[in-house]
C-alpha atoms as a PDB file:
ATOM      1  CA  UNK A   1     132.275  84.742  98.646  1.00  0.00           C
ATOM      2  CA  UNK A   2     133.966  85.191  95.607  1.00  0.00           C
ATOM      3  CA  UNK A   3     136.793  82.813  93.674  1.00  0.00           C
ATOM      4  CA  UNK A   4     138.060  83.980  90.087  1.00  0.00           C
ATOM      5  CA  UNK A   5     138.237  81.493  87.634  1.00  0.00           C
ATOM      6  CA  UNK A   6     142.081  81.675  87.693  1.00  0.00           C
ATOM      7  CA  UNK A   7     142.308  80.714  91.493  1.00  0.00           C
ATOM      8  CA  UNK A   8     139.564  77.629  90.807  1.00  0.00           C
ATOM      9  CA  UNK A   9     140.911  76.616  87.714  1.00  0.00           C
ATOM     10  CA  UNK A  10     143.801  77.841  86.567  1.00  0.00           C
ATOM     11  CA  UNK A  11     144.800  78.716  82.786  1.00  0.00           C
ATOM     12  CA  UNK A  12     144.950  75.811  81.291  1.00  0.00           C
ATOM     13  CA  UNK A  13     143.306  72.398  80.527  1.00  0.00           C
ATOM     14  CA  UNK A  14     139.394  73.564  80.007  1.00  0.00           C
ATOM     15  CA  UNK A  15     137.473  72.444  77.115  1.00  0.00           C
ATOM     16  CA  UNK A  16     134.513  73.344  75.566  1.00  0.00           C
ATOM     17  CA  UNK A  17     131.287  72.258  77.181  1.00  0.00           C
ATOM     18  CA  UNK A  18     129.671  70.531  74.659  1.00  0.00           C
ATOM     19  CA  UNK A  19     126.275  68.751  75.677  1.00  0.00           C
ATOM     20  CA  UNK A  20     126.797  66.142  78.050  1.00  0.00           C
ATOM     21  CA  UNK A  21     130.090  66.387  78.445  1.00  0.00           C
ATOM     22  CA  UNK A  22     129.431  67.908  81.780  1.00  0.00           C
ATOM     23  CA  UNK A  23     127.715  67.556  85.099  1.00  0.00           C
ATOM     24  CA  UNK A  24     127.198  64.577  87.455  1.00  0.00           C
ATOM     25  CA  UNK A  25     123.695  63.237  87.364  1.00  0.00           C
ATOM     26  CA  UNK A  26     121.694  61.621  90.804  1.00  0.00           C
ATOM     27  CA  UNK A  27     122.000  57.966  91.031  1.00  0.00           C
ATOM     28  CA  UNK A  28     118.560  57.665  90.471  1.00  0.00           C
ATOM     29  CA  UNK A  29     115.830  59.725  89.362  1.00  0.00           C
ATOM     30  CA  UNK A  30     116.983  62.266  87.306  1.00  0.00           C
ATOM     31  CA  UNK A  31     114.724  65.474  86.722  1.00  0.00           C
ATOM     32  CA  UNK A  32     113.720  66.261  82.903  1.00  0.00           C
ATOM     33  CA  UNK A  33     115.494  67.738  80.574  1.00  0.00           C
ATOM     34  CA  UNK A  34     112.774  70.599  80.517  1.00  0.00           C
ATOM     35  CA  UNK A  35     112.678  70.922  84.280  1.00  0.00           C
ATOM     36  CA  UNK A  36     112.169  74.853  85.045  1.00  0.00           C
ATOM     37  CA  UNK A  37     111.772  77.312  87.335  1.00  0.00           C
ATOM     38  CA  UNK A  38     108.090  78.878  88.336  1.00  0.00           C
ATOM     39  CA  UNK A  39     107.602  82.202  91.123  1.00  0.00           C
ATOM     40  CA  UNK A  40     109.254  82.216  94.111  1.00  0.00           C
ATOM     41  CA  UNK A  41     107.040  83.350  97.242  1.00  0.00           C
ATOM     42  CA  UNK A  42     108.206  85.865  99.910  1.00  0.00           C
ATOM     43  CA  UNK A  43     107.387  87.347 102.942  1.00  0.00           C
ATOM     44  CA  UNK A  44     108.366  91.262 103.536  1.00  0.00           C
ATOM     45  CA  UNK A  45     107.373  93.352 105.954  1.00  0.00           C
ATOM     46  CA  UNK A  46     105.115  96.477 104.334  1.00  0.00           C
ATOM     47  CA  UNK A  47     103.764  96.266 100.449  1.00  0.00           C
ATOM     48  CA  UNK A  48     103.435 100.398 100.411  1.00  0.00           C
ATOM     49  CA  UNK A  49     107.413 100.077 100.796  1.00  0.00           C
ATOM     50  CA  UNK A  50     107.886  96.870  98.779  1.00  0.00           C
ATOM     51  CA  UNK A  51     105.695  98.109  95.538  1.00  0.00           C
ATOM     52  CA  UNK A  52     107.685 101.137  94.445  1.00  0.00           C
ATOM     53  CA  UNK A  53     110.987  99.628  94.817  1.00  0.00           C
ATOM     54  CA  UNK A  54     109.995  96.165  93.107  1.00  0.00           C
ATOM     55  CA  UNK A  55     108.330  98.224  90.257  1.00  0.00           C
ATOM     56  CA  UNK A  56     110.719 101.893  89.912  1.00  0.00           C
ATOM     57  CA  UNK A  57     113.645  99.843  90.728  1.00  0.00           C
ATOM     58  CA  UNK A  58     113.689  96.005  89.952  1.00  0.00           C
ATOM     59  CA  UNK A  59     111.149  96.951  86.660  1.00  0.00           C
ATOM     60  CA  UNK A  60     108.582  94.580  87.398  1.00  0.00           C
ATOM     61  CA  UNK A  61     105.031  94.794  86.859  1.00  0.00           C
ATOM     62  CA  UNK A  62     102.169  94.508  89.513  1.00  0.00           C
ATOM     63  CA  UNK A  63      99.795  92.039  87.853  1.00  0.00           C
ATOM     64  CA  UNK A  64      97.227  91.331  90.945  1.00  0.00           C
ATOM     65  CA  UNK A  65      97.306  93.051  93.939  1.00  0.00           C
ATOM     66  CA  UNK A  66      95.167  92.144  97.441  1.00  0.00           C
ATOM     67  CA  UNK A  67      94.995  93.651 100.818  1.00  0.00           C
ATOM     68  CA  UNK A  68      98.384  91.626 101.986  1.00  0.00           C
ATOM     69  CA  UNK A  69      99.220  90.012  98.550  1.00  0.00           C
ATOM     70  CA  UNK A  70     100.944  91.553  95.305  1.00  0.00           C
ATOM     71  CA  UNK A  71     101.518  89.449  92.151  1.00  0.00           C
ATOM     72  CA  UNK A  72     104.622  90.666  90.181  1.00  0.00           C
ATOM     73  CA  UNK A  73     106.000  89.750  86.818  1.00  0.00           C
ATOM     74  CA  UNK A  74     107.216  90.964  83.458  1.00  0.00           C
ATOM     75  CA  UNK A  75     105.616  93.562  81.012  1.00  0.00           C
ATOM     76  CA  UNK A  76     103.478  92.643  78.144  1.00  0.00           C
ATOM     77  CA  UNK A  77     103.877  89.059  78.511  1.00  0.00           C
ATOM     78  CA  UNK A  78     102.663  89.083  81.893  1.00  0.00           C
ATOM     79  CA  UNK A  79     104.648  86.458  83.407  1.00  0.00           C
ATOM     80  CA  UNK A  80     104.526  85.906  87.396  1.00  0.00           C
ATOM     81  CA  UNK A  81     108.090  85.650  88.667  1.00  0.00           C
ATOM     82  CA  UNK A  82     107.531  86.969  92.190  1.00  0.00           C
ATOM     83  CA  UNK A  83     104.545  86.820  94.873  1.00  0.00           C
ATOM     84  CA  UNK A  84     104.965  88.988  98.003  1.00  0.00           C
ATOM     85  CA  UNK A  85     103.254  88.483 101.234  1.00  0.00           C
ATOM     86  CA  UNK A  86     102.859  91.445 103.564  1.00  0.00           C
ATOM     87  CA  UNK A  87     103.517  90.367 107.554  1.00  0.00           C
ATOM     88  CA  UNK A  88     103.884  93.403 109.500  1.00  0.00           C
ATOM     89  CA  UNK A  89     105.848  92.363 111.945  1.00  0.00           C
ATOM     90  CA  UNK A  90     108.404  91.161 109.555  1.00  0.00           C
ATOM     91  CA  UNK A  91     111.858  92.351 110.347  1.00  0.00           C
ATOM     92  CA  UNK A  92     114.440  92.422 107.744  1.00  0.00           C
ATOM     93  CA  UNK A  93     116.615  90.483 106.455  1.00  0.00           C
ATOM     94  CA  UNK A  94     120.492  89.916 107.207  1.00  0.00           C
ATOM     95  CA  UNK A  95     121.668  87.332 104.094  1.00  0.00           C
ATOM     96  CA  UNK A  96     124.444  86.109 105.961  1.00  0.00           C
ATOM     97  CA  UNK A  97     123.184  85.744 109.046  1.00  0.00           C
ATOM     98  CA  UNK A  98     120.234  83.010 108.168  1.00  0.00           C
ATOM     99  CA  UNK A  99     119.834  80.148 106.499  1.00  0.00           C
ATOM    100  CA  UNK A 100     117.687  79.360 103.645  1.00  0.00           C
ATOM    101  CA  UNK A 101     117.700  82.947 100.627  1.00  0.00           C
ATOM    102  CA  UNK A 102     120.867  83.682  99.590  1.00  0.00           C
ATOM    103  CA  UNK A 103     119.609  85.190  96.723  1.00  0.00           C
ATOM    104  CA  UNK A 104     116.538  84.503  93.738  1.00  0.00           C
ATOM    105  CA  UNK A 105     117.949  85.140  89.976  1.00  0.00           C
ATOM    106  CA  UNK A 106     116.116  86.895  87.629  1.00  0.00           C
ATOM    107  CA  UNK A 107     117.026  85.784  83.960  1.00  0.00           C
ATOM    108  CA  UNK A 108     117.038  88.634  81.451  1.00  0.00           C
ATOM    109  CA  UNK A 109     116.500  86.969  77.697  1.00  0.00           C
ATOM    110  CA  UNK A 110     119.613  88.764  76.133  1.00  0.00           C
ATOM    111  CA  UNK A 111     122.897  90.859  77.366  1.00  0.00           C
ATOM    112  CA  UNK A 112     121.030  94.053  75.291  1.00  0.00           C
ATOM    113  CA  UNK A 113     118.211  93.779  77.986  1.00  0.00           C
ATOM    114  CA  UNK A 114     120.797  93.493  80.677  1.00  0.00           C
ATOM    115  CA  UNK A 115     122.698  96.528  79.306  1.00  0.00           C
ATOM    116  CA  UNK A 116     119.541  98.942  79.496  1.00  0.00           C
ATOM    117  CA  UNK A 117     118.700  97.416  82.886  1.00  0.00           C
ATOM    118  CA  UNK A 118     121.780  98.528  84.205  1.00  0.00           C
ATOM    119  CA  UNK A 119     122.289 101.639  82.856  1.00  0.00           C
ATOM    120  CA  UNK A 120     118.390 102.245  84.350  1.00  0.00           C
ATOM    121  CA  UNK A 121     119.486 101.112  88.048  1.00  0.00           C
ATOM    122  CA  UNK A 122     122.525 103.285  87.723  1.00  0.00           C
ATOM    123  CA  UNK A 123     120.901 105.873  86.931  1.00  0.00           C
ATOM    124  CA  UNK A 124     118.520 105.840  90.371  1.00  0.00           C
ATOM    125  CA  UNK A 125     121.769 105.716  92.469  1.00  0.00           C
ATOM    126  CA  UNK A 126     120.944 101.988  93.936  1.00  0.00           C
ATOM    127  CA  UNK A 127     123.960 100.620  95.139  1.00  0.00           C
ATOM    128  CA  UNK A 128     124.757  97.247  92.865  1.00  0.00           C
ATOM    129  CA  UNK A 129     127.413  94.818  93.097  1.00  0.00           C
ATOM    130  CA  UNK A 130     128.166  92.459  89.877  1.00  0.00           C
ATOM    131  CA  UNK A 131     130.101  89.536  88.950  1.00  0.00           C
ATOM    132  CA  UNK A 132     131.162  87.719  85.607  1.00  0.00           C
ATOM    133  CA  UNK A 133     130.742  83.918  86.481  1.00  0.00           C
ATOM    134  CA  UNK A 134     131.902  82.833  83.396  1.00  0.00           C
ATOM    135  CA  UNK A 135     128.657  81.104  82.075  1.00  0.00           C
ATOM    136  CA  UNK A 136     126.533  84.334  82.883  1.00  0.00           C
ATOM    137  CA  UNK A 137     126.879  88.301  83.977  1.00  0.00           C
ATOM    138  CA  UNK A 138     125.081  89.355  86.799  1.00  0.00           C
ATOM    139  CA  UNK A 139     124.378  92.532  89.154  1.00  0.00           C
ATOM    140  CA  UNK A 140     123.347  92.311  92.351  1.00  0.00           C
ATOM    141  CA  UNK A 141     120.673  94.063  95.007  1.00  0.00           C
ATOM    142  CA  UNK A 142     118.338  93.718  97.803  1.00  0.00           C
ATOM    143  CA  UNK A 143     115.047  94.975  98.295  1.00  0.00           C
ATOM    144  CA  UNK A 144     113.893  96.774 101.191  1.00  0.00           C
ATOM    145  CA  UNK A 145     113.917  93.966 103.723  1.00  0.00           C
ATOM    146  CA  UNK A 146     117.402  92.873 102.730  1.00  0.00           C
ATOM    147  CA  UNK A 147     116.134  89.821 100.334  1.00  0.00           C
ATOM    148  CA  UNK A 148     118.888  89.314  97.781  1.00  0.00           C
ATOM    149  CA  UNK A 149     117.999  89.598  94.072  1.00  0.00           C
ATOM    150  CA  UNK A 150     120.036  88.676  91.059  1.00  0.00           C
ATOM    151  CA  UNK A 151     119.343  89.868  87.629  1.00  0.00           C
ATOM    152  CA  UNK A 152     121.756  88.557  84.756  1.00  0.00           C
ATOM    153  CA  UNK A 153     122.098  87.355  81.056  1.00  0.00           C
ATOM    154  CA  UNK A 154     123.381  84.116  80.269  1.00  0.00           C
ATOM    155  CA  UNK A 155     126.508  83.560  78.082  1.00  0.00           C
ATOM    156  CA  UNK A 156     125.916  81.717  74.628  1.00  0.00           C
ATOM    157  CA  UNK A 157     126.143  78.195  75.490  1.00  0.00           C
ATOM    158  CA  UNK A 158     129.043  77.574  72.815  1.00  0.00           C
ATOM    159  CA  UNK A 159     130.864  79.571  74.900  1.00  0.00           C
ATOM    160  CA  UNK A 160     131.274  77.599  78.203  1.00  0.00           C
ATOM    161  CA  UNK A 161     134.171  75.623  79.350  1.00  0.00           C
ATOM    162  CA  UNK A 162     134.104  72.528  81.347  1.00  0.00           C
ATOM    163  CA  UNK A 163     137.433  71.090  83.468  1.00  0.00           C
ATOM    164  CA  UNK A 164     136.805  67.341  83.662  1.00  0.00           C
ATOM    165  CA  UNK A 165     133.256  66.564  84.198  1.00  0.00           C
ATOM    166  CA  UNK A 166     132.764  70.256  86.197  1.00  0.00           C
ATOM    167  CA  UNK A 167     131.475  73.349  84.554  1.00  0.00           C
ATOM    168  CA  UNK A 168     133.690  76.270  85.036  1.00  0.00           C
ATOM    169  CA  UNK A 169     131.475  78.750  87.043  1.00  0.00           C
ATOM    170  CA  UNK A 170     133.848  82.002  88.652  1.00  0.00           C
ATOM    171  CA  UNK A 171     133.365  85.241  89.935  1.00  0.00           C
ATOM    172  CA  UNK A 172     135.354  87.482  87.880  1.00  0.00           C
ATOM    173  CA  UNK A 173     134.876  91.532  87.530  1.00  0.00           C
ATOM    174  CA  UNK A 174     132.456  92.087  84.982  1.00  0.00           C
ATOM    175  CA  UNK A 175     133.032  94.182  81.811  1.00  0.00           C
ATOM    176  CA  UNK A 176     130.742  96.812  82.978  1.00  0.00           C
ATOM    177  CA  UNK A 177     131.179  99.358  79.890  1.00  0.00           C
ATOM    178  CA  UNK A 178     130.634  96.654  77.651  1.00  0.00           C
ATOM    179  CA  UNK A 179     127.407  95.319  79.451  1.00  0.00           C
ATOM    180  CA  UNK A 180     126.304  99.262  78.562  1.00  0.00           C
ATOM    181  CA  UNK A 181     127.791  99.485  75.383  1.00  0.00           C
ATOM    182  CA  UNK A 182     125.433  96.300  74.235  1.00  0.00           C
ATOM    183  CA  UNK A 183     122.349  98.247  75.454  1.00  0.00           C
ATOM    184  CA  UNK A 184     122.811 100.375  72.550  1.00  0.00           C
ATOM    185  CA  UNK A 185     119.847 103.292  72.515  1.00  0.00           C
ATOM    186  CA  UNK A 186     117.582 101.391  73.927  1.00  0.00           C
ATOM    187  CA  UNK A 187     115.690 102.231  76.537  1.00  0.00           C
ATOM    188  CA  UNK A 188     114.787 100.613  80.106  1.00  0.00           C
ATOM    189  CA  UNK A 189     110.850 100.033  79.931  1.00  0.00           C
ATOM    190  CA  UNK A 190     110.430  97.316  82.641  1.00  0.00           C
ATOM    191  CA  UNK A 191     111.148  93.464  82.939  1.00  0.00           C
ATOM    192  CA  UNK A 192     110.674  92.174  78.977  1.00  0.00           C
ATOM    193  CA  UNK A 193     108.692  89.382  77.870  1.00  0.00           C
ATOM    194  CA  UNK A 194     110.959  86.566  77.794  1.00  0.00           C
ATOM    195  CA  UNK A 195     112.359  87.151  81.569  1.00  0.00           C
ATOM    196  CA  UNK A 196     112.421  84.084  83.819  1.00  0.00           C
ATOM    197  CA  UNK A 197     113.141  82.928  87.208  1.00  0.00           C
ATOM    198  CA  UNK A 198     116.860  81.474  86.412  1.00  0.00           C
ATOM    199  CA  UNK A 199     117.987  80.020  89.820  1.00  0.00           C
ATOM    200  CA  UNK A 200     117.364  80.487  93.081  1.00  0.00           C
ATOM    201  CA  UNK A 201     120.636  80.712  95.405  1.00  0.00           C
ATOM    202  CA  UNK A 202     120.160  79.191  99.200  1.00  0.00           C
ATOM    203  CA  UNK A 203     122.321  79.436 101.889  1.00  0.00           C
ATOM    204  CA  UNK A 204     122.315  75.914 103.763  1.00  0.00           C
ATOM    205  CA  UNK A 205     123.974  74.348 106.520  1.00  0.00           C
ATOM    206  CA  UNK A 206     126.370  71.297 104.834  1.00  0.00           C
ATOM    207  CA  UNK A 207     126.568  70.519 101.227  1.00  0.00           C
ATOM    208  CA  UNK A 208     126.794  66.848 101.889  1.00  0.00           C
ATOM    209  CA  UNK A 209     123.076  67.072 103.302  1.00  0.00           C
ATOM    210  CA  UNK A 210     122.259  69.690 100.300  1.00  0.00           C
ATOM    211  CA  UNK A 211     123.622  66.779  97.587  1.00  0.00           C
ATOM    212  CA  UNK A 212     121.682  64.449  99.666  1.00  0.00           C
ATOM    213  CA  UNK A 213     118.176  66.204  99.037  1.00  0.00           C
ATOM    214  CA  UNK A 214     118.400  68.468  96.207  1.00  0.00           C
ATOM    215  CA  UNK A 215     120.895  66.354  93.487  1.00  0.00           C
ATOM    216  CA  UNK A 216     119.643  62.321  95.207  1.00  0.00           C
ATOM    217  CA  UNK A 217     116.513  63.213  96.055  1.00  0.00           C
ATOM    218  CA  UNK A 218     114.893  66.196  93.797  1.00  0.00           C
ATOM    219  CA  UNK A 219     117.252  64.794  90.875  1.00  0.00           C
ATOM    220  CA  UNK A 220     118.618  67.926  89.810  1.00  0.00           C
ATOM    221  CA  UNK A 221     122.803  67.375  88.404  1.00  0.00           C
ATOM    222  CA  UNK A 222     125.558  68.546  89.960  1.00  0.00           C
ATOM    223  CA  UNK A 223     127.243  71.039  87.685  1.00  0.00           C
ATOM    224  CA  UNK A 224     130.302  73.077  89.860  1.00  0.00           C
ATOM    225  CA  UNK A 225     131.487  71.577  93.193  1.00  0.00           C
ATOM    226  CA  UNK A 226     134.720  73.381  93.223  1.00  0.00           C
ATOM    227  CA  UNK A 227     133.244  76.854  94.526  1.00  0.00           C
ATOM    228  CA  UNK A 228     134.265  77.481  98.050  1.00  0.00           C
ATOM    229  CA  UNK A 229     132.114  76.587 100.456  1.00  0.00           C
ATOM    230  CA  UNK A 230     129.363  76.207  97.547  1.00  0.00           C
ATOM    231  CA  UNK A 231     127.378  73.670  95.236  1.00  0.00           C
ATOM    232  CA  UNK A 232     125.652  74.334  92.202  1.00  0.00           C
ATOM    233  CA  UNK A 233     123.149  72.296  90.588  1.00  0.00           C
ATOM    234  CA  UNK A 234     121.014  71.629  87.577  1.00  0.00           C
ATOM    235  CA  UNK A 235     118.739  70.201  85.226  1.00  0.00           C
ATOM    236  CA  UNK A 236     118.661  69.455  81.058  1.00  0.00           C
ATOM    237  CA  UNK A 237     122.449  70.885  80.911  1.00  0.00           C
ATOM    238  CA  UNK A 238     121.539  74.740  82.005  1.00  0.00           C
ATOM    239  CA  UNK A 239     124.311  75.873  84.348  1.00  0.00           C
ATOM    240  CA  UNK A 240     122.403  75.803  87.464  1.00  0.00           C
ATOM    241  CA  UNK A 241     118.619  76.250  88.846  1.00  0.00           C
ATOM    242  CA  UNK A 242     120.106  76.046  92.302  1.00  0.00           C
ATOM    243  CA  UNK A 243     123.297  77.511  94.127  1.00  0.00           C
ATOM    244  CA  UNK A 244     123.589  75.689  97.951  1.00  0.00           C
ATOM    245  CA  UNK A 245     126.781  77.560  99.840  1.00  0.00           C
ATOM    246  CA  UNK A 246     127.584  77.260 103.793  1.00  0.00           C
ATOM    247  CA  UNK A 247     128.820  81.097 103.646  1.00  0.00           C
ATOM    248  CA  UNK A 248     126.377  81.787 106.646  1.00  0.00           C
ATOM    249  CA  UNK A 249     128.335  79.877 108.971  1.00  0.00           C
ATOM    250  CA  UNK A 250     128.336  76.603 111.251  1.00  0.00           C
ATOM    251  CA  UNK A 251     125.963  78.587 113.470  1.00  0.00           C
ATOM    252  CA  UNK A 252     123.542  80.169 111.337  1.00  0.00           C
ATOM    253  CA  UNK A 253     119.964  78.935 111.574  1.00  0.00           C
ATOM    254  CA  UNK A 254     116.664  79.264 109.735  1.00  0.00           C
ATOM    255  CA  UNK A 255     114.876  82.234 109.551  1.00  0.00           C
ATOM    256  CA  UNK A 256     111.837  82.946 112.194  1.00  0.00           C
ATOM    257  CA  UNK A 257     108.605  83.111 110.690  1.00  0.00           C
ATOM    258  CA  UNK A 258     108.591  86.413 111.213  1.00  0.00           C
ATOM    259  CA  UNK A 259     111.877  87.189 109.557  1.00  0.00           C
ATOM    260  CA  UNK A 260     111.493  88.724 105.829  1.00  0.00           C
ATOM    261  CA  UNK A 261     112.000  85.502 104.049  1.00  0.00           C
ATOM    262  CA  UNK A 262     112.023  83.191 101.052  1.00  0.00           C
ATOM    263  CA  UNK A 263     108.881  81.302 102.221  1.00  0.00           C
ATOM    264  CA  UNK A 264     109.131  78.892  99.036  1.00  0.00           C
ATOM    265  CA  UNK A 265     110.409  78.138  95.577  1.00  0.00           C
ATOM    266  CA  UNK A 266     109.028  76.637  92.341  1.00  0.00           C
ATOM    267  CA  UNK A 267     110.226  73.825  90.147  1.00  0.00           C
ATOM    268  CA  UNK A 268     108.065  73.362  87.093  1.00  0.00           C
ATOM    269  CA  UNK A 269     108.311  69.517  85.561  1.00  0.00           C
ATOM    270  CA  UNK A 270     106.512  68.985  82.091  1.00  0.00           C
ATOM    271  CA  UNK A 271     103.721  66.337  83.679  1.00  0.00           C
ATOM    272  CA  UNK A 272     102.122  64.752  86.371  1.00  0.00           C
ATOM    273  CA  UNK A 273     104.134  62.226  86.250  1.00  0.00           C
ATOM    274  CA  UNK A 274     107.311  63.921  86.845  1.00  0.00           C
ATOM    275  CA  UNK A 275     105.998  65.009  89.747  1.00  0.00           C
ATOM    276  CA  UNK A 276     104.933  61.463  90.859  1.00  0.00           C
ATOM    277  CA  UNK A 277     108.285  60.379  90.151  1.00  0.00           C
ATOM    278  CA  UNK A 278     109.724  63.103  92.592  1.00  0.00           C
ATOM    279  CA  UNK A 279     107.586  62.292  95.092  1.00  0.00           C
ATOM    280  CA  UNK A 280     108.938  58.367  95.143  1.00  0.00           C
ATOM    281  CA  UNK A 281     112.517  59.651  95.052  1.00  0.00           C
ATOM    282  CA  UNK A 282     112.249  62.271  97.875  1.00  0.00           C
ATOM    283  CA  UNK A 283     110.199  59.461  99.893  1.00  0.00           C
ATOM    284  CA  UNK A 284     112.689  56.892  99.056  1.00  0.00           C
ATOM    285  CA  UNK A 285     115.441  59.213 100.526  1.00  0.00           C
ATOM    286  CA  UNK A 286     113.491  59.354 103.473  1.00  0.00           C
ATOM    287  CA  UNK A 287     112.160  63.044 103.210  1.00  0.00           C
ATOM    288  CA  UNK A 288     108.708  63.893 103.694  1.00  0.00           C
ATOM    289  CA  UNK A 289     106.646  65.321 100.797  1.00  0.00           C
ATOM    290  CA  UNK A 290     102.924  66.852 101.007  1.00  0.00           C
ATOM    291  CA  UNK A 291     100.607  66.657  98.012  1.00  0.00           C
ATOM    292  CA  UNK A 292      99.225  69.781  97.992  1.00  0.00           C
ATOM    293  CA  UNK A 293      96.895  68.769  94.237  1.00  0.00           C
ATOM    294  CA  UNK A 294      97.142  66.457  91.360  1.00  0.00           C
ATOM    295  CA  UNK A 295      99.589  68.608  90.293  1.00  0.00           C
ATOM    296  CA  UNK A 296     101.758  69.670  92.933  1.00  0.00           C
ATOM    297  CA  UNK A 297     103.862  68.788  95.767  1.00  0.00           C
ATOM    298  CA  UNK A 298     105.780  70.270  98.281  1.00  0.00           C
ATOM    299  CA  UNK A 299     108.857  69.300 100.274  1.00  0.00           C
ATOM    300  CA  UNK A 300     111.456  71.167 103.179  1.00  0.00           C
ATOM    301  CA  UNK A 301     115.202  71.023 102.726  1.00  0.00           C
ATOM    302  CA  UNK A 302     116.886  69.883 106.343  1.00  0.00           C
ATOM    303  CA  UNK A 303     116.386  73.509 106.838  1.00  0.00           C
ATOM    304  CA  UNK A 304     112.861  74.329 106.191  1.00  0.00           C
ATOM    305  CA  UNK A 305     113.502  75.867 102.618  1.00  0.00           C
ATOM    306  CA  UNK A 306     110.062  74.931 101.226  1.00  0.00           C
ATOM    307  CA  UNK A 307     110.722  73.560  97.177  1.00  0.00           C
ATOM    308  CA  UNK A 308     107.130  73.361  95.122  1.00  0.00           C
ATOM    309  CA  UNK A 309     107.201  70.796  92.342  1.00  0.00           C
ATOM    310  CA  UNK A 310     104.952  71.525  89.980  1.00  0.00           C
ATOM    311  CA  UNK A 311     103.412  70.230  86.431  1.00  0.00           C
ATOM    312  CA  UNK A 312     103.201  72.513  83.727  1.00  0.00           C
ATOM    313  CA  UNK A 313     100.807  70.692  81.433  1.00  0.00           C
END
């Protein structure tokens, strides 16, 4: 679903969004400021299909590769962003149709990268959508078992506008011949070194449930709660690591477990004890956690969207 930033917010009365003069925080733990975002995990049906589409199309890099595993990430740096899991009887995916993956954002480290990127996907004759949303530009596709993928560039942060306490966040057409224009004569060689996992998108079945676990319990901020039929959410002032939305429908359900899927996401907390301290709040909002290590846990959404929270030290 779409909304331009007219129709949300109409022309007047923004201001800049200076730091913390946005966002609602949880009312009680409250992630770090250098929360982040680690690999998601997925399940697709065939890795002799997956491979060439994730590497000739998406530019990524097969770091490790198994019998019914790949490990994909960036170039040179060698940073895992993506882990496939091969189930053969997998069937594809229909994004509005399920709950849980919406869509996992790739974060390109500049609009130059983002330029050559799509000038490169345009030129293999993948269909892409693409929307401006105000903070960030972003194209759209889905892999061979219909798993949505997002790659963008954020906007300089000077640049975003607040109404109130809520961060303006739109879909508006994107500038596409100036996203090339930036990509000057440079050329598309893969997924850079500075690429991230930027958010991960989930369709859910009530936002008041989705607030409930992800902003009161995980401790992430709301940032935009004006977005039809959507929630976005985040941590140290970025514009979101999560997008909830009930586009699906009141009667869409979790995927099968032999659906191509998201089976789970990372969030990457600077210690230990941040991940203690999620632990007690998830608990204390009566949702069960498992300790998978020291250094890890792992919790379910109300619809069995696994979230790993992990330390990074």
């Amino acid at each position: 679903m779409s909304a331009s930033a007219r129709d949300l917010f109409g022309r007047s009365g923004s201001e800049p969004a200076t730091p913390g003069s946005y966002g609602e925080p949880p009312r009680g733990y409250r992630l770090p400021d250098a929360t982040r975002l680690g690999p998601v995990q997925l399940q697709v049906g065939d890795l002799a299909r997956s491979l060439p589409w994730y590497e000739g199309i998406l530019g990524l890099e097969v770091l490790e590769r198994g019998a019914t595993t790949a490990v994909l990430g960036t170039h040179g740096e060698r940073r895992t962003l993506a882990v496939l899991h091969q189930n053969p009887a997998a069937r594809a995916s229909h994004p509005r149709a399920r709950l849980g993956l919406y869509h996992y954002a790739i974060l390109l480290p500049h609009r130059a990268a983002l330029g050559r990127f799509l000038r490169h996907v345009g030129e293999t004759g993948e269909r892409v959508g693409a929307g401006d949303h105000l903070v960030s530009e972003a194209f759209y596709l889905h892999d061979p078992d219909g798993l949505g993928i997002e790659v963008y560039a954020d906007r300089p942060r000077e640049t975003w506008r607040r109404v109130g306490r809520e961060l303006m966040i739109a879909t508006d057409p994107v500038d596409v011949e100036s996203v090339l224009a930036e990509a000057g004569d440079g050329t598309w060689m893969g997924m850079p070194g500075g690429t991230v996992i930027g958010h991960v998108h989930l369709h859910v079945g009530d936002l008041g449930a989705a607030d409930a676990f992800y902003a009161q319990g995980l401790g992430l901020d709301r940032t935009t709660w004006s977005y039809p039929g959507a929630l976005f959410l985040g941590a140290g002032g970025y514009h979101h690591h999560l997008g909830t939305n009930t586009w699906a429908g009141p009667g869409a359900e979790p995927p099968a477990a032999d659906d191509a899927r998201l089976l789970e996401w990372t969030v990457q907390v600077p210690a230990a004890l941040d991940v203690a301290a999620v632990e007690r709040s998830l608990v204390l909002g009566g949702h069960v956690t498992e300790r998978t290590s020291p250094q890890a846990i792992v919790a379910r959404d109300p619809w069995g969207t696994a979230v790993r929270v992990e330390a990074v030290e």
